[in-house]
C-alpha atoms as a PDB file:
ATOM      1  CA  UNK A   1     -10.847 -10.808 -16.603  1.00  0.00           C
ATOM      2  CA  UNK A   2      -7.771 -13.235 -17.395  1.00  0.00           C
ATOM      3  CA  UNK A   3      -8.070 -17.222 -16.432  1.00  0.00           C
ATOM      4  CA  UNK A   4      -5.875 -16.455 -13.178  1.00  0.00           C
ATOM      5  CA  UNK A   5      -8.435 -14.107 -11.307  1.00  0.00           C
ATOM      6  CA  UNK A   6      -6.425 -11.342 -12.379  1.00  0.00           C
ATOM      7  CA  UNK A   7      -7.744  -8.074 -14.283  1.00  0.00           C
ATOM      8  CA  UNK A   8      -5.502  -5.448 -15.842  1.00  0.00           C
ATOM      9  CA  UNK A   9      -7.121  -2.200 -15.391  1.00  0.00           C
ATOM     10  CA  UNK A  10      -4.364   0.604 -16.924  1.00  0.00           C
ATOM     11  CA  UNK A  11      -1.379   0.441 -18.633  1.00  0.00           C
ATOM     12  CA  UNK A  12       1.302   2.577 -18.736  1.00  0.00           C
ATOM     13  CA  UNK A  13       3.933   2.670 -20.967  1.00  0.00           C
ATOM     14  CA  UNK A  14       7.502   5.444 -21.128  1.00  0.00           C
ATOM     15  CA  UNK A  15       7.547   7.379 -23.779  1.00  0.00           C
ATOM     16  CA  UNK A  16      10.439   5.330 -25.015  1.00  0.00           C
ATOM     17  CA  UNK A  17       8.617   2.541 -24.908  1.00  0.00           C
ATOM     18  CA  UNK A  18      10.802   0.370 -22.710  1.00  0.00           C
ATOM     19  CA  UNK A  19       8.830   0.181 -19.232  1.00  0.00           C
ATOM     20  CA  UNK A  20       5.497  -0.970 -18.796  1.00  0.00           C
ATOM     21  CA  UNK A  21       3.891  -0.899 -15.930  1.00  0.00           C
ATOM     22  CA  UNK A  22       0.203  -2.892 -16.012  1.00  0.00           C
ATOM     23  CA  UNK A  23      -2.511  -2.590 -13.001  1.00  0.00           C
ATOM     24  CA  UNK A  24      -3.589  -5.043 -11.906  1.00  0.00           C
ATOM     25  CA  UNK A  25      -6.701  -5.934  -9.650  1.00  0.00           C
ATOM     26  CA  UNK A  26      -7.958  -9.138  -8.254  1.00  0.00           C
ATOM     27  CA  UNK A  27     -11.348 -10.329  -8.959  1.00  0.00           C
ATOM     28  CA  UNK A  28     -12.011 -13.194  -6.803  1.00  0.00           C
ATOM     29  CA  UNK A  29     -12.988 -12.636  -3.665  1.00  0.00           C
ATOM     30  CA  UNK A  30     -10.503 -15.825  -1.675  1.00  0.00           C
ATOM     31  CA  UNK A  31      -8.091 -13.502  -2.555  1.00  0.00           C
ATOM     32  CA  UNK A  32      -9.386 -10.192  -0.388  1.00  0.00           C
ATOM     33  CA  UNK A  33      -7.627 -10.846   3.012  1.00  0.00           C
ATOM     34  CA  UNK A  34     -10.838 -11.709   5.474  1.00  0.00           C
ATOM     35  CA  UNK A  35     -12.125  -8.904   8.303  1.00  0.00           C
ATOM     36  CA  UNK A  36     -11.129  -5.595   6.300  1.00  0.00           C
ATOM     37  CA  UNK A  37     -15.005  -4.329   6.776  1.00  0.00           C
ATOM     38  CA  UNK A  38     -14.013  -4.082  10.481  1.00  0.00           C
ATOM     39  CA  UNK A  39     -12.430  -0.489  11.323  1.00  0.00           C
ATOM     40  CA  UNK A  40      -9.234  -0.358  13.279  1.00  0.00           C
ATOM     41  CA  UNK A  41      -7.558   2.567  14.924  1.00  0.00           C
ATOM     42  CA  UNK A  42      -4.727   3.661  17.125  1.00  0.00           C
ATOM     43  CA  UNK A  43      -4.224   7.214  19.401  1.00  0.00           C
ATOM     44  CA  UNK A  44      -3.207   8.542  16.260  1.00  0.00           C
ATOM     45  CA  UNK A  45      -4.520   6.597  13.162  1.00  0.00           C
ATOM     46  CA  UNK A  46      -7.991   5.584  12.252  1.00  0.00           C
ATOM     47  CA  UNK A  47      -8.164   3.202   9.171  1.00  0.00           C
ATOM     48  CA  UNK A  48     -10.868   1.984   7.203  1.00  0.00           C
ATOM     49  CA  UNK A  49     -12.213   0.123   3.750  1.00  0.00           C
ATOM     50  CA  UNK A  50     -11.598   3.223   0.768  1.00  0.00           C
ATOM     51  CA  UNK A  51     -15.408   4.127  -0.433  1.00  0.00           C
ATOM     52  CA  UNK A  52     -15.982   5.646  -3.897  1.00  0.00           C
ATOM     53  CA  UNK A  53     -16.739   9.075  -2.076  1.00  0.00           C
ATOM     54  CA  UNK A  54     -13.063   9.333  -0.284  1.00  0.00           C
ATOM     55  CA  UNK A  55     -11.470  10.207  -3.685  1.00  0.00           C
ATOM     56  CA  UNK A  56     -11.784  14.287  -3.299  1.00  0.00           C
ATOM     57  CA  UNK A  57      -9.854  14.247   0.116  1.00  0.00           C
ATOM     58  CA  UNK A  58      -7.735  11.908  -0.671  1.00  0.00           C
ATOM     59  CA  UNK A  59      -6.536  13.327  -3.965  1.00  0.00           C
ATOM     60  CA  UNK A  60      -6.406  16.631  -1.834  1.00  0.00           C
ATOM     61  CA  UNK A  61      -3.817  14.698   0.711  1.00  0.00           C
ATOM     62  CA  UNK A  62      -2.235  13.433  -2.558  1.00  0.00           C
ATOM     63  CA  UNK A  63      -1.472  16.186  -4.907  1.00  0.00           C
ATOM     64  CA  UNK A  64       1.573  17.233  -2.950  1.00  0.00           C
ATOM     65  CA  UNK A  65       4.712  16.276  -5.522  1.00  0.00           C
ATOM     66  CA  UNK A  66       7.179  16.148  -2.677  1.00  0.00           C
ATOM     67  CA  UNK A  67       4.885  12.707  -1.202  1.00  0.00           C
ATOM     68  CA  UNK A  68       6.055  11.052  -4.427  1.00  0.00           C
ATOM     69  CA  UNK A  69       9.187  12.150  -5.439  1.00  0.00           C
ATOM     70  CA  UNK A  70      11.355   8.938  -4.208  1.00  0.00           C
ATOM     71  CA  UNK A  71       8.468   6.868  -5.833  1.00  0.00           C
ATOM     72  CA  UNK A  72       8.755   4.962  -8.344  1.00  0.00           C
ATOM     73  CA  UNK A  73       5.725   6.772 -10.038  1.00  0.00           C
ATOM     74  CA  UNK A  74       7.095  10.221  -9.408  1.00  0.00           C
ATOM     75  CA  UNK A  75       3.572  11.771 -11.365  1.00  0.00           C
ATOM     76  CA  UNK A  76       1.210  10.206  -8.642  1.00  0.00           C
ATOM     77  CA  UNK A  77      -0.009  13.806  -7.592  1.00  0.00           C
ATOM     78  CA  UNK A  78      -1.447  14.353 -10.876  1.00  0.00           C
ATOM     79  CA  UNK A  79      -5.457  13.961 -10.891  1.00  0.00           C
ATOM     80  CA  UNK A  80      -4.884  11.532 -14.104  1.00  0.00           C
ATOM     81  CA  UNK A  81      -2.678   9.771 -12.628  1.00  0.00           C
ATOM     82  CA  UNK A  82      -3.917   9.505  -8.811  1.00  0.00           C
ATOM     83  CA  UNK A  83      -7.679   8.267 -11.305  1.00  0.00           C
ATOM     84  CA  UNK A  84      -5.599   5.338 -11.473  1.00  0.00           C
ATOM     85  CA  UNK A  85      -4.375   4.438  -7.809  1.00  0.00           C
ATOM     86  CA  UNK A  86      -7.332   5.092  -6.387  1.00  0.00           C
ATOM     87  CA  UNK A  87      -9.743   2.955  -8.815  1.00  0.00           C
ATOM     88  CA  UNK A  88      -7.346   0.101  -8.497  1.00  0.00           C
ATOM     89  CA  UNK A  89      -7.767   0.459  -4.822  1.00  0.00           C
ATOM     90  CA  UNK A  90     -11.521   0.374  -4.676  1.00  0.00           C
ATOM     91  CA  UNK A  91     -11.448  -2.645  -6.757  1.00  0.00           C
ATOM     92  CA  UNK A  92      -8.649  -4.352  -5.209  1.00  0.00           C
ATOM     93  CA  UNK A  93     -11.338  -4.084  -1.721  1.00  0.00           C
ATOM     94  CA  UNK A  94      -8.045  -4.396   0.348  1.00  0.00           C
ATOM     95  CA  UNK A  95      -7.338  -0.457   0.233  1.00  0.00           C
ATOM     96  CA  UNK A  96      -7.759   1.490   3.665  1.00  0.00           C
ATOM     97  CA  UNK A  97      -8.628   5.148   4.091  1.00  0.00           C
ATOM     98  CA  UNK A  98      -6.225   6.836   6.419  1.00  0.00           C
ATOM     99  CA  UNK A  99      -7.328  10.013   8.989  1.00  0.00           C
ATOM    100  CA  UNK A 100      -5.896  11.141  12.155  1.00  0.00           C
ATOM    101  CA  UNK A 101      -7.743  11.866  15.226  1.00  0.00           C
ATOM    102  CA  UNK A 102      -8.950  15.203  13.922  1.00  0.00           C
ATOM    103  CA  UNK A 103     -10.712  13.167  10.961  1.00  0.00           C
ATOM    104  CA  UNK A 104      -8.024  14.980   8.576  1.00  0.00           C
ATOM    105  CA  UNK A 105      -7.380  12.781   5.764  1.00  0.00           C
ATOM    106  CA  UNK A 106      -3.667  11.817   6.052  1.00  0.00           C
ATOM    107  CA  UNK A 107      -2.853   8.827   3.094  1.00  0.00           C
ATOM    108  CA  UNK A 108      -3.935   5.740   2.052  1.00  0.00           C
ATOM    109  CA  UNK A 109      -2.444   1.710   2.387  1.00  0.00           C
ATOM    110  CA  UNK A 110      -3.555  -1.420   1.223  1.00  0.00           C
ATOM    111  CA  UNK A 111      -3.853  -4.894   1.673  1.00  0.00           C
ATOM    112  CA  UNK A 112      -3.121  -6.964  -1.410  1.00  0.00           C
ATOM    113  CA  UNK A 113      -1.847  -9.963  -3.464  1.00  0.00           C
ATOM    114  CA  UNK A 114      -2.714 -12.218  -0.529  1.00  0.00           C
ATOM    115  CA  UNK A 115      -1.935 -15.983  -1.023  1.00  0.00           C
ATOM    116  CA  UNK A 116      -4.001 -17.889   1.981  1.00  0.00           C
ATOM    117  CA  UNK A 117      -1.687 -21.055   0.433  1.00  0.00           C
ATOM    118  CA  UNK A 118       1.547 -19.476   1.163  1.00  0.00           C
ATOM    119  CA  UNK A 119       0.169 -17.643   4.556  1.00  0.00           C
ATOM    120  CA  UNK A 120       1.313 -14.211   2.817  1.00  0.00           C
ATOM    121  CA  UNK A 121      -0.285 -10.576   2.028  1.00  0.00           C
ATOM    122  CA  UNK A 122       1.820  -8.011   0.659  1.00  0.00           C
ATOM    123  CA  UNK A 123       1.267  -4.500   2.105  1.00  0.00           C
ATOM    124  CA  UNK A 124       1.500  -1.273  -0.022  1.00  0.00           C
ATOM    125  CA  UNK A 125       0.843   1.492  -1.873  1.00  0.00           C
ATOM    126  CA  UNK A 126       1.485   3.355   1.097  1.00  0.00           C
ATOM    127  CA  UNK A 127       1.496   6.879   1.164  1.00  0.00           C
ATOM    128  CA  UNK A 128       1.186   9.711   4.109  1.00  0.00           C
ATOM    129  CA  UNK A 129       0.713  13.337   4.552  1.00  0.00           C
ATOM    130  CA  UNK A 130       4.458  15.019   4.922  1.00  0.00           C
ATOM    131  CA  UNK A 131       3.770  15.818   8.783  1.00  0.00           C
ATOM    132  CA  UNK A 132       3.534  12.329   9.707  1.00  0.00           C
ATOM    133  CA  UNK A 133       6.315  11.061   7.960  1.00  0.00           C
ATOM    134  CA  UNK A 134       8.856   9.639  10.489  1.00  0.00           C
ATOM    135  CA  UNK A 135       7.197   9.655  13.441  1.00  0.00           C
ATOM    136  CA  UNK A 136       4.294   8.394  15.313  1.00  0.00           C
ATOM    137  CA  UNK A 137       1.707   8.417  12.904  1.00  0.00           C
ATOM    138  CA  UNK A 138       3.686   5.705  10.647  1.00  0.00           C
ATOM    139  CA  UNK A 139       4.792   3.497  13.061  1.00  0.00           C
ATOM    140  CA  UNK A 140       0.778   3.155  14.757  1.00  0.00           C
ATOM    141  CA  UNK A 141       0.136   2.884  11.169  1.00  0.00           C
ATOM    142  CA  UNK A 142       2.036  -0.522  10.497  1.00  0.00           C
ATOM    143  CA  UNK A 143       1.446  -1.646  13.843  1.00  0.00           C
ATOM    144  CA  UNK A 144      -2.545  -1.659  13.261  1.00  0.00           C
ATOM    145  CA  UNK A 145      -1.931  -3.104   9.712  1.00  0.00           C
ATOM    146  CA  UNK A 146       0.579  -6.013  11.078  1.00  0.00           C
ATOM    147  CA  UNK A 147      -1.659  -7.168  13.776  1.00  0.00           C
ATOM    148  CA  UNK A 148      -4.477  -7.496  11.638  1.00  0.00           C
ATOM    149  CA  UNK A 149      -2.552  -9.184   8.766  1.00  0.00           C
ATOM    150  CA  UNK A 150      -0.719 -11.706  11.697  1.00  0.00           C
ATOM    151  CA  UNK A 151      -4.141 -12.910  12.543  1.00  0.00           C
ATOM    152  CA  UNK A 152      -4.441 -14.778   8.936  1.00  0.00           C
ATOM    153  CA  UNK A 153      -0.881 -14.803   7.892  1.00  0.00           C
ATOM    154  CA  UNK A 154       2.601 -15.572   8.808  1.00  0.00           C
ATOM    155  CA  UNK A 155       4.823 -13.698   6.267  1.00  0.00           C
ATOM    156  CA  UNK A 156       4.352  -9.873   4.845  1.00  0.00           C
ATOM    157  CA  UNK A 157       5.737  -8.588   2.063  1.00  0.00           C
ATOM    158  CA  UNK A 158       6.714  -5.582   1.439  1.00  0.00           C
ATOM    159  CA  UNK A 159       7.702  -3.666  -2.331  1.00  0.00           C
ATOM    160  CA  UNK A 160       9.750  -0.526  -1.926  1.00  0.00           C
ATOM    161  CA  UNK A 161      11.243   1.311  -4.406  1.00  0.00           C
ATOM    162  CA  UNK A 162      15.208   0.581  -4.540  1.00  0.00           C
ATOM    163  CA  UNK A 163      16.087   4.376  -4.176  1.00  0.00           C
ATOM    164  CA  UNK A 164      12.988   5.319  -1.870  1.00  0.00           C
ATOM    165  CA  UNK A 165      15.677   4.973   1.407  1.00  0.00           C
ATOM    166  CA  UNK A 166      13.100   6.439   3.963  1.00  0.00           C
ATOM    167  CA  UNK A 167      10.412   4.009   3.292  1.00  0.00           C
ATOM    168  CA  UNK A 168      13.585   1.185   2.832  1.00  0.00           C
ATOM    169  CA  UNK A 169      14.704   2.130   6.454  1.00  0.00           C
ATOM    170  CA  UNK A 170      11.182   1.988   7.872  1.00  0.00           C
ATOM    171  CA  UNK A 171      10.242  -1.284   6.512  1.00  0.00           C
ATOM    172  CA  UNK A 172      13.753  -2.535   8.179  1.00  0.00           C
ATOM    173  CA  UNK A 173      13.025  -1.049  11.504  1.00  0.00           C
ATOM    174  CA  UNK A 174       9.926  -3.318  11.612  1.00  0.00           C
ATOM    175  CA  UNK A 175      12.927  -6.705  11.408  1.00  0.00           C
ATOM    176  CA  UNK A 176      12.285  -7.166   7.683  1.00  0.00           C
ATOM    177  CA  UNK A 177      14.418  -8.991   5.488  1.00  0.00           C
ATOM    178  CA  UNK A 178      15.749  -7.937   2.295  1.00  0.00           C
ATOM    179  CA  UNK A 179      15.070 -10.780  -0.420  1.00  0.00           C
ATOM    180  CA  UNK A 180      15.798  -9.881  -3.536  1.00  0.00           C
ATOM    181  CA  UNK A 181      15.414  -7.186  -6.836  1.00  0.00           C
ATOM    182  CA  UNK A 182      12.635  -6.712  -8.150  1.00  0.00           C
ATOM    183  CA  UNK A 183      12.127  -5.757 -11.550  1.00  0.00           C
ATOM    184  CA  UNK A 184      11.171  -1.887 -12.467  1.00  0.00           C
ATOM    185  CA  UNK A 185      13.705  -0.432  -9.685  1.00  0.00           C
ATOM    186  CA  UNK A 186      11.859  -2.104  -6.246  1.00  0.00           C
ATOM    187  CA  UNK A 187      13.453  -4.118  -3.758  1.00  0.00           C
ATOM    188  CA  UNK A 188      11.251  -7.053  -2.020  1.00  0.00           C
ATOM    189  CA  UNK A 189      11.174  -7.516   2.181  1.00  0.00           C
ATOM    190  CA  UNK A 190       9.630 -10.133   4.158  1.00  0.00           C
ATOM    191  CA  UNK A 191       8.987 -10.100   7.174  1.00  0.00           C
ATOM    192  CA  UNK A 192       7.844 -12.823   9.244  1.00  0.00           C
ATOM    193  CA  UNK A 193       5.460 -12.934  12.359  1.00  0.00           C
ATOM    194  CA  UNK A 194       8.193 -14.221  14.590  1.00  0.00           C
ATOM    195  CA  UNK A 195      10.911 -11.564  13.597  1.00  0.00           C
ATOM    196  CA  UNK A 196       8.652  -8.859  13.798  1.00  0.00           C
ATOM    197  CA  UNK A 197       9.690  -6.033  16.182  1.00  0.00           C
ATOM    198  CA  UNK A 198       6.578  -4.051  17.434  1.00  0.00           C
END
C-alpha cells in the first residue's frame, strides 16, 4: 500500500517494453463513493455491489472478443486477463454487477477514483453484452449510475478509449465535454450535473 491510499495490484507491460499499464486500487475507504450497498434498477437493468461469487457469469458475459475489440485492452476476454479486471473491481468496492430483467448477466461498471474535494467520480470500466449495445439497456444503464453519482457529486468523468467511437458517441449523447488526451490512447469527458441530458 503506497503513502497516497493507492495500491498497485498488476502490471502489465508490451512486449516491447514501451507501455505500462499499472492497476491500481484504492484502499481507503473516504474514497468508495457512499450508498453503493443499496441496489438500484431500471425496466431493464438491475445493478448491484460485484461479490467474489459473480466472477463465473461474468467471465461467461465477458469472453466474447468482439466486446473488447475497440478497447484499449483488446485481450480482456481472456480468463488471465479478465483475473485482473475483476479482482481490481472487488477491491476497488465501487464495481456493480449488471443483469437484465431475466437475471441474465449482461456486463459490469464501476464507480471509481472519487475525489469528495473536487465533487467528482469517474465512471468506467464499462462493458455490456453485444445485444444491448446501443439501445435501451445502455442508456437505463447510465441513467441509474448518473442519478446516484449526482446525489454526492457535481462533475463525472468519463475515460474512453480515443478510437473506441461507439462508447465516444454515447458518452457525448449524455452532454459531455471533451477535455483533453489522455495518455495510453484515451480521451477524458466531463460532464457536469447541470449539462447533463437525461
Amino acid at each position: 500500500l503506497e503513502p497516497n491510499g493507492v495500491r498497485v495490484v498488476a502490471v502489465k507491460v508490451d512486449a516491447d517494453g514501451t507501455h505500462v499499464v499499472a492497476y491500481v486500487t484504492r484502499a481507503d475507504a473516504s474514497q468508495v463513493l457512499p450508498d453503493l450497498e443499496s441496489n438500484g434498477q431500471t425496466a431493464l437493468v438491475f445493478a448491484r455491489p460485484l461479490q467474489e461469487s459473480d466472477f463465473e457469469p461474468l467471465y461467461a458475459a465477458a469472453s466474447d472478443p468482439l466486446i473488447w475489440e475497440l478497447h484499449p485492452q483488446r485481450d480482456r476476454y481472456k480468463r488471465e486477463v479478465f483475473e485482473t479486471y475483476f479482482r481490481t473491481g472487488i477491491e476497488s468496492r465501487g464495481a456493480l454487477l449488471l443483469t437484465d430483467a431475466s437475471g441474465e448477466v449482461i456486463g459490469c461498471s464501476r464507480y471509481h477514483d472519487y475525489r469528495p474535494g473536487e465533487s467528482q467520480v469517474e465512471i468506467g470500466y464499462t462493458f455490456l453484452i453485444r445485444r444491448c449495445w446501443g439501445g435501451e439497456h445502455n442508456r437505463e444503464l447510465k441513467r441509474l449510475m448518473l442519478d446516484h453519482a449526482y446525489r454526492h457529486v457535481e462533475t463525472v468523468v468519463f475515460v474512453v478509449g480515443e478510437k473506441n467511437l461507439r462508447s465516444r458517441r454515447a458518452v457525448e449523447k449524455l452532454g459531455a465535454r471533451l477535455t483533453a488526451p489522455t495518455k495510453q490512447g484515451s480521451v477524458t469527458y466531463r460532464l457536469q450535473n447541470a449539462d447533463w441530458r437525461p
